[in-house]
C-alpha atoms as a PDB file:
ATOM      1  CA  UNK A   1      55.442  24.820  20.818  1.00  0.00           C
ATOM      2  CA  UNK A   2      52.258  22.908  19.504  1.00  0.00           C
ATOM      3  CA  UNK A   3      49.044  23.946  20.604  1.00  0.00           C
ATOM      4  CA  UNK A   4      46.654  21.264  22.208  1.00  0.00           C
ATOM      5  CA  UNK A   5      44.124  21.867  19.754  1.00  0.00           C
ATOM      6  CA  UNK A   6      46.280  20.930  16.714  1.00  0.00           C
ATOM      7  CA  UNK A   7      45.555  17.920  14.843  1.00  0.00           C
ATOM      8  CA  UNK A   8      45.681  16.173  11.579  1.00  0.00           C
ATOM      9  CA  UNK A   9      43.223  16.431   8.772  1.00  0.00           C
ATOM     10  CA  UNK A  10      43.181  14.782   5.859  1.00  0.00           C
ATOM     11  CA  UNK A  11      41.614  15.730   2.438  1.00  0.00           C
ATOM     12  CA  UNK A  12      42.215  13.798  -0.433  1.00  0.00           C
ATOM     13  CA  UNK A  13      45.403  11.751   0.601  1.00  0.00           C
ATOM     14  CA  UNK A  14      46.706  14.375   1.836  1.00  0.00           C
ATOM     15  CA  UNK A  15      47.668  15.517   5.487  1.00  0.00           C
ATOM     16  CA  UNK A  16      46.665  18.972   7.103  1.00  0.00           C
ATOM     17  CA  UNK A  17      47.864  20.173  10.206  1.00  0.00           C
ATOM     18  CA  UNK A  18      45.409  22.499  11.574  1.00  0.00           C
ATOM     19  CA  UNK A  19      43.570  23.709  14.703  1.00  0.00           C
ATOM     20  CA  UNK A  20      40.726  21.265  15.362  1.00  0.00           C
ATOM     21  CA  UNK A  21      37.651  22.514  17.101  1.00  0.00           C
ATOM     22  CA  UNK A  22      35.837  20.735  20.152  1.00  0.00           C
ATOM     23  CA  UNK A  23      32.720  19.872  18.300  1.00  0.00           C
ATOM     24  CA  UNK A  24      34.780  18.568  15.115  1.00  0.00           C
ATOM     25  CA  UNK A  25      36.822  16.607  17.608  1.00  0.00           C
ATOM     26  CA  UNK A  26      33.925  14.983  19.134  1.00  0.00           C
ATOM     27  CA  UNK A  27      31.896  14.557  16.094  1.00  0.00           C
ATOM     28  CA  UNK A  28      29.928  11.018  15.015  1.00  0.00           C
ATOM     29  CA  UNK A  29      31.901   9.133  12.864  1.00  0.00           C
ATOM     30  CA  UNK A  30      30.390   8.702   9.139  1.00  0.00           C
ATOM     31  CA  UNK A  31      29.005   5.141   8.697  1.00  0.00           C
ATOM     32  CA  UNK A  32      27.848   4.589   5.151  1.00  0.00           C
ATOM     33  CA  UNK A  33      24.112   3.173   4.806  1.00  0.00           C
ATOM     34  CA  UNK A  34      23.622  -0.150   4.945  1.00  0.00           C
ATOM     35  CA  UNK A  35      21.100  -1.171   1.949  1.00  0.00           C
ATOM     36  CA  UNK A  36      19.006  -3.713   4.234  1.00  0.00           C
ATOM     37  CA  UNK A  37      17.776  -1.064   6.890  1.00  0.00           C
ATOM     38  CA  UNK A  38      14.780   0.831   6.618  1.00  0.00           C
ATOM     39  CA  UNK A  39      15.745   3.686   8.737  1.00  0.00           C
ATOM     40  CA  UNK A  40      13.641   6.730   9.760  1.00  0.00           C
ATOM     41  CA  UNK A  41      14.671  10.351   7.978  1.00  0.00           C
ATOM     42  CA  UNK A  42      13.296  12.079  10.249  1.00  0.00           C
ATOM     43  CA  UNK A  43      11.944  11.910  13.987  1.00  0.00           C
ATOM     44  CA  UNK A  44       7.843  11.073  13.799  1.00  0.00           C
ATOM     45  CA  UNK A  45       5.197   8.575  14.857  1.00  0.00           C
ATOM     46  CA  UNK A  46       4.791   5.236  13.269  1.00  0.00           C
ATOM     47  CA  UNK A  47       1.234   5.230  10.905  1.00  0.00           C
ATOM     48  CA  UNK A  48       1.334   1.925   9.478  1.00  0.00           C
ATOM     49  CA  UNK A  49       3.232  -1.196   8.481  1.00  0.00           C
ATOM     50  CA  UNK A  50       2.673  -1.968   5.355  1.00  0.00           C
ATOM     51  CA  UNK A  51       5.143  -6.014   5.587  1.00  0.00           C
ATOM     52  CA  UNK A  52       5.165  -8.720   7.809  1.00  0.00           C
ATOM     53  CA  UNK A  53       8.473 -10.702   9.268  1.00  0.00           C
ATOM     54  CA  UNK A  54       8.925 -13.410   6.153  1.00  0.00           C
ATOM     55  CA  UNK A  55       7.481 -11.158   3.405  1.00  0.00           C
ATOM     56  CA  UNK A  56       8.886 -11.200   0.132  1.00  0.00           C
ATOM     57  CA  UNK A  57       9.465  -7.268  -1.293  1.00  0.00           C
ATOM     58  CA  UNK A  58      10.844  -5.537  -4.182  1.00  0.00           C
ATOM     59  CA  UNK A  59      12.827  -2.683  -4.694  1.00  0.00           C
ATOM     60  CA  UNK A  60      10.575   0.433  -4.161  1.00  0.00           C
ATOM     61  CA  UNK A  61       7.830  -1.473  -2.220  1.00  0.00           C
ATOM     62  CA  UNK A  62       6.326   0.984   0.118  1.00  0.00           C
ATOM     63  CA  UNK A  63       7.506  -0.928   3.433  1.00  0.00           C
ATOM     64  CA  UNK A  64       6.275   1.729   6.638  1.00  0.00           C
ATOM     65  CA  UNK A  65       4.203   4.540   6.778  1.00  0.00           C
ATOM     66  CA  UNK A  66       5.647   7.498   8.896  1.00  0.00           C
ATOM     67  CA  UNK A  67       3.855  10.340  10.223  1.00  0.00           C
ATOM     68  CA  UNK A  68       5.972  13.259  10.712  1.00  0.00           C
ATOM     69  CA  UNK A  69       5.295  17.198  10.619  1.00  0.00           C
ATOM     70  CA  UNK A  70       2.108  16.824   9.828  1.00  0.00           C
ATOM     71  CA  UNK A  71       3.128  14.504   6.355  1.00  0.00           C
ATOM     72  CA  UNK A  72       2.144  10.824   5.679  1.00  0.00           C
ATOM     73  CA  UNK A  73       5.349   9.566   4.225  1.00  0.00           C
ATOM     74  CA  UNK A  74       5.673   6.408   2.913  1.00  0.00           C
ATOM     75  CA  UNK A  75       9.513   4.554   3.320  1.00  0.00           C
ATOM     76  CA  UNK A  76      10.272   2.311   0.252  1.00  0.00           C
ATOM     77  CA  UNK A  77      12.711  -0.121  -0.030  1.00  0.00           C
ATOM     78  CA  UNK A  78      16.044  -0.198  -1.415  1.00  0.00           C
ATOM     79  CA  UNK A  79      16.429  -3.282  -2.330  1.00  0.00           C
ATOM     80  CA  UNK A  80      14.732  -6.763  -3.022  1.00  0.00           C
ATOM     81  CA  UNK A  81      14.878  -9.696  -0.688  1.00  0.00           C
ATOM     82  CA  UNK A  82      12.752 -10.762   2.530  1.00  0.00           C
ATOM     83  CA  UNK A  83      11.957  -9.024   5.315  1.00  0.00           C
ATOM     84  CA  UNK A  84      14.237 -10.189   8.298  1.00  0.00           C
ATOM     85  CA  UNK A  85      12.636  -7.744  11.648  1.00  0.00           C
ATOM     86  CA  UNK A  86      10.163  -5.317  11.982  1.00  0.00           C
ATOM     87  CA  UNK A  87      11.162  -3.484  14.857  1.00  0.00           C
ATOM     88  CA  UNK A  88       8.333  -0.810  15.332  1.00  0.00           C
ATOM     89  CA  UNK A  89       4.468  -1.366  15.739  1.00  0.00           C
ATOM     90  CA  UNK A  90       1.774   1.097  14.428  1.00  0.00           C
ATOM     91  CA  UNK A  91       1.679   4.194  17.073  1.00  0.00           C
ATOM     92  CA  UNK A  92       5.388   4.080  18.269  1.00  0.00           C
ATOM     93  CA  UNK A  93       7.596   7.691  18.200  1.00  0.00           C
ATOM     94  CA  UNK A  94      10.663   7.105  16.351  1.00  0.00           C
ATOM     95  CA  UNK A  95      13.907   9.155  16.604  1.00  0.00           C
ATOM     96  CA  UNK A  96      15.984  10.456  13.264  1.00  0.00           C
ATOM     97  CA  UNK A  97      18.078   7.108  12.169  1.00  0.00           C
ATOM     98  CA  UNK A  98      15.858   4.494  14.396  1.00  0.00           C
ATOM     99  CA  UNK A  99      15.751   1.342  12.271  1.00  0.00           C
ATOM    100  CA  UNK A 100      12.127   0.610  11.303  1.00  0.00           C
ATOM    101  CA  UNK A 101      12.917  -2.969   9.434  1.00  0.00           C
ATOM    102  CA  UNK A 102      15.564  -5.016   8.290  1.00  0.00           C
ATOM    103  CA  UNK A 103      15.840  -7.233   5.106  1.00  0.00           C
ATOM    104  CA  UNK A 104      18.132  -9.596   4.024  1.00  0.00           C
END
């Protein structure tokens, strides 16, 4: 007789069958980062915006400044290109993963 809590896990190409708990069960899928966002690292309050919608930036570019545990931290960007959205203004409270600015 199988138990309810038995699934499949697989590591490697290969398949496991093992007792899954509830919070593995309900866990948030992995999504890799996409190179365009700007996200937030950690929760805090927006200190300054440092781009405008249309601006041209380069990789490592400071883009936003975020204030968070008592550290200034500035968020650079990955990549080149031109910024799409800016999606926060100076003084909002961002959560862990919010997306601060796009580019494209």
């Amino acid at each position: 007789m199988e138990n309810r809590d038995t699934g499949r896990l697989t590591v490697d190409q290969t398949d496991y069958k093992t007792r899954l708990s509830r919070s593995y069960a309900e866990r948030k899928p992995y999504a890799p980062p996409v190179p365009g966002r700007i996200c937030s690292f950690i929760p805090g309050t927006v200190v300054e915006i440092l781009v405008s919608e249309g601006d041209s930036v380069s990789e490592g570019d400071d883009i936003v400044i975020l204030d968070a545990m008592k550290m200034k931290n500035r968020l650079k960007s990955h990549i080149s290109g031109r910024v799409a959205a800016v999606n926060v203004a100076p003084g909002d409270r961002v959560t862990k993963g919010a997306v601060l600015v796009e580019i494209v």
